[in-house]
Protein backbone atom coordinates (compact mmCIF):
# COMPACT_ATOMS: atom_id res chain seq x y z
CA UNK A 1 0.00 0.00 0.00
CA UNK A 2 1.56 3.18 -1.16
CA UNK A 3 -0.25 6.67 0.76
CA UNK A 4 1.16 10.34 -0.43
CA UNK A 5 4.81 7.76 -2.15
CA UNK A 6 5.20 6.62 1.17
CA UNK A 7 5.09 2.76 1.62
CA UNK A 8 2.35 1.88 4.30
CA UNK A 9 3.64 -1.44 4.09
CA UNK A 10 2.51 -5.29 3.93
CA UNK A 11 3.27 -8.24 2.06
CA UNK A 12 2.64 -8.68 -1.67
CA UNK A 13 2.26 -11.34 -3.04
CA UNK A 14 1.25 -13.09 -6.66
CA UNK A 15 -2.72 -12.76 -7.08
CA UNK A 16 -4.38 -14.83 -9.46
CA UNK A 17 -5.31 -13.00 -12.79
CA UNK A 18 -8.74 -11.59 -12.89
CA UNK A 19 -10.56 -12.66 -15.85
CA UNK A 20 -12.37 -9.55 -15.61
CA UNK A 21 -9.32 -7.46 -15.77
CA UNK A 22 -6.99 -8.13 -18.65
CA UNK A 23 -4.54 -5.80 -17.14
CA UNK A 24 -4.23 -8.30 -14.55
CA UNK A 25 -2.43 -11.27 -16.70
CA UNK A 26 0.98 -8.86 -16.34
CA UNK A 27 0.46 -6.96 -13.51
CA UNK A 28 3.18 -3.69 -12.66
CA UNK A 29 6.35 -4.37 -10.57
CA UNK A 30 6.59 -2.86 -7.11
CA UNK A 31 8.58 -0.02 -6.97
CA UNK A 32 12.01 -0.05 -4.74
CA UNK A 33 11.86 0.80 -1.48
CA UNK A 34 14.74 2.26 -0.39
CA UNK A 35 15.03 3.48 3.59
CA UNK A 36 17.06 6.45 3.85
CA UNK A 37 18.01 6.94 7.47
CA UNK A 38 17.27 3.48 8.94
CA UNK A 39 19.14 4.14 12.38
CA UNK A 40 16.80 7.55 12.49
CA UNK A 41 13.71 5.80 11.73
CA UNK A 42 14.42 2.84 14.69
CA UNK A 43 15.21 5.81 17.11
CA UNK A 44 12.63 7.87 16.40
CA UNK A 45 10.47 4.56 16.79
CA UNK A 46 11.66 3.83 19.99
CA UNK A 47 11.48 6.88 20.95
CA UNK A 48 7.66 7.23 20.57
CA UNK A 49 7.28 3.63 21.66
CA UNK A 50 9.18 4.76 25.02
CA UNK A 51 7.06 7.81 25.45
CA UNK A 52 3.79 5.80 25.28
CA UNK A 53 5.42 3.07 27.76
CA UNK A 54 5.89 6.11 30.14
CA UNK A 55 2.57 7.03 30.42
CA UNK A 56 1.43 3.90 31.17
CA UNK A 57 3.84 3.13 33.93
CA UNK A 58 3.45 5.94 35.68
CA UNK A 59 0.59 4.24 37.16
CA UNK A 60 3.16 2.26 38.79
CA UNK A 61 2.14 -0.86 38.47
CA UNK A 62 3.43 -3.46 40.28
CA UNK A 63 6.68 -4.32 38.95
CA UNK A 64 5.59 -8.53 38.95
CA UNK A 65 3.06 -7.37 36.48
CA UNK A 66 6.12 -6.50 34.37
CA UNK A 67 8.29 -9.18 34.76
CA UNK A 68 8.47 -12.95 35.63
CA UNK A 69 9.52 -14.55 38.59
CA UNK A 70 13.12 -15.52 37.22
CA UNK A 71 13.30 -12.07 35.92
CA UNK A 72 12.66 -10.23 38.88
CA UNK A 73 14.97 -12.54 40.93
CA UNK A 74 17.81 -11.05 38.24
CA UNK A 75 16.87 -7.75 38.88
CA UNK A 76 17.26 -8.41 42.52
CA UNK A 77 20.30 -10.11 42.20
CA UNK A 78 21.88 -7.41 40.24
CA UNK A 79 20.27 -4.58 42.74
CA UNK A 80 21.93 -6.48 46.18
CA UNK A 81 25.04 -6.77 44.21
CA UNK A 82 25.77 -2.58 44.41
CA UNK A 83 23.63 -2.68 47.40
CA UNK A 84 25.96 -5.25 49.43
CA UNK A 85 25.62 -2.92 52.65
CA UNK A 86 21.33 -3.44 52.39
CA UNK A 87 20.79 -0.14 52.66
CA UNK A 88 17.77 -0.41 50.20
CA UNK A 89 18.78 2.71 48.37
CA UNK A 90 20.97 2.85 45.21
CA UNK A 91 22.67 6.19 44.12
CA UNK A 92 22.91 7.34 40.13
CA UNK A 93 26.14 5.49 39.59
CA UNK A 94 25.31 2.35 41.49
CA UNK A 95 21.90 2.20 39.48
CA UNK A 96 24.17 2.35 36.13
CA UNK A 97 26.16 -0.60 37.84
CA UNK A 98 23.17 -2.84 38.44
CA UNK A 99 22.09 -1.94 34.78
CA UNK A 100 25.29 -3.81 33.78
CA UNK A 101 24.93 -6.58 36.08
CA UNK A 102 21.88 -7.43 33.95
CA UNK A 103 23.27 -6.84 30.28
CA UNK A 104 21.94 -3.42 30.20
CA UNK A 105 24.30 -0.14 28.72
CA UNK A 106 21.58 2.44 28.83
CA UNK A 107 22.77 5.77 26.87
CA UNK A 108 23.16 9.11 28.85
CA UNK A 109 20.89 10.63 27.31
CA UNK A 110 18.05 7.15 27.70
CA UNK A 111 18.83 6.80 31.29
CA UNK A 112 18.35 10.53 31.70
CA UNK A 113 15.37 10.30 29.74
CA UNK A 114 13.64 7.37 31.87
CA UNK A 115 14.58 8.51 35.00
CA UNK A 116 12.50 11.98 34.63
CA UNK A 117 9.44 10.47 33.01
CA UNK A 118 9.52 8.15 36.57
CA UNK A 119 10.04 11.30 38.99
CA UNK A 120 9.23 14.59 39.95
CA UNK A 121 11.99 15.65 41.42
CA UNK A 122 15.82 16.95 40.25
CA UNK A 123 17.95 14.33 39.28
CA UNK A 124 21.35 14.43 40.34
CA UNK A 125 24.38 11.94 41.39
CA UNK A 126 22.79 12.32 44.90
CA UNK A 127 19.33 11.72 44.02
CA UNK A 128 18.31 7.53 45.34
CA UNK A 129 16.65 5.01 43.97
CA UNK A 130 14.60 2.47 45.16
CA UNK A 131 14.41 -1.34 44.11
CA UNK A 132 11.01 -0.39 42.43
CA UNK A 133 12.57 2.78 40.91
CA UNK A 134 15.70 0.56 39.53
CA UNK A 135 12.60 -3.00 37.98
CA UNK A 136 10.35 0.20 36.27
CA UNK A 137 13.65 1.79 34.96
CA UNK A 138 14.53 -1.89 33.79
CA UNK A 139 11.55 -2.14 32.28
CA UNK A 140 11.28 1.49 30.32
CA UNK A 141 15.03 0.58 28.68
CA UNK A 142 13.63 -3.09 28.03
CA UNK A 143 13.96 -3.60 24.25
CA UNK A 144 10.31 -4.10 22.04
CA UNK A 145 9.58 -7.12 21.16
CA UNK A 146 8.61 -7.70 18.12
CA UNK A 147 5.89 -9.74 17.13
């Protein structure tokens, strides 16, 4: 489906000819499709995918809604790993740490990003972070899924 020459996408595929269109028996090719800007289009994706996430977890819904039982054990194991004093409490740069601890590299700027859609206050190398605050942060940088 082509709208205004942009592609609106799906799959094409051979249709039988229509007896009642002869036009049909040698039908057009598809024109190319060329993306221009591919890493652009995936940010800008994810980016509006994010934004919609936010406003539905700022309900703050219970974080084993989120994730499974194996995956929130991971995300506790990782938390008491930067946390080894049990304080309950991680700062800025320990909550980057237990984002590596599980495979996660968040970006300056995504981290930054996340962390103000989940609070209301200033954020700043001082500013804590509960175990709730660090599964809902884990979950906003999660990648989509495709389907």
């Amino acid at each position: 489906d082509w709208s205004s020459d942009v592609c609106k996408c799906s799959i094409y595929s051979e249709m039988e000819p229509d007896p009642n269109v002869p036009a049909s028996e040698h039908p057009e090719p598809l024109p190319k499709l060329c993306l221009l800007k591919p890493d652009s289009v995936i940010a800008q994706e994810l980016t509006r995918i994010r934004a919609e996430r936010a406003h539905h977890r700022a309900a703050r819904v219970t974080v084993d809604e989120h994730f499974t039982p194996e995956e929130l054990e991971a995300l506790r194991v990782a938390f008491a790993r930067v946390d080894p004093e049990e304080k309950g409490v991680l700062d800025l740069a320990q909550m980057r740490e237990a984002f590596t601890h599980i495979g996660m590299d968040p970006s300056d700027d995504e981290l930054e990003s996340v962390l103000a859609s989940m609070r209301t206050d200033v954020i700043t190398p001082n500013t804590f972070f509960t175990f709730a605050d660090f599964a809902q942060a884990c979950d906003f940088l999660s990648p989509v899924e495709s389907s």
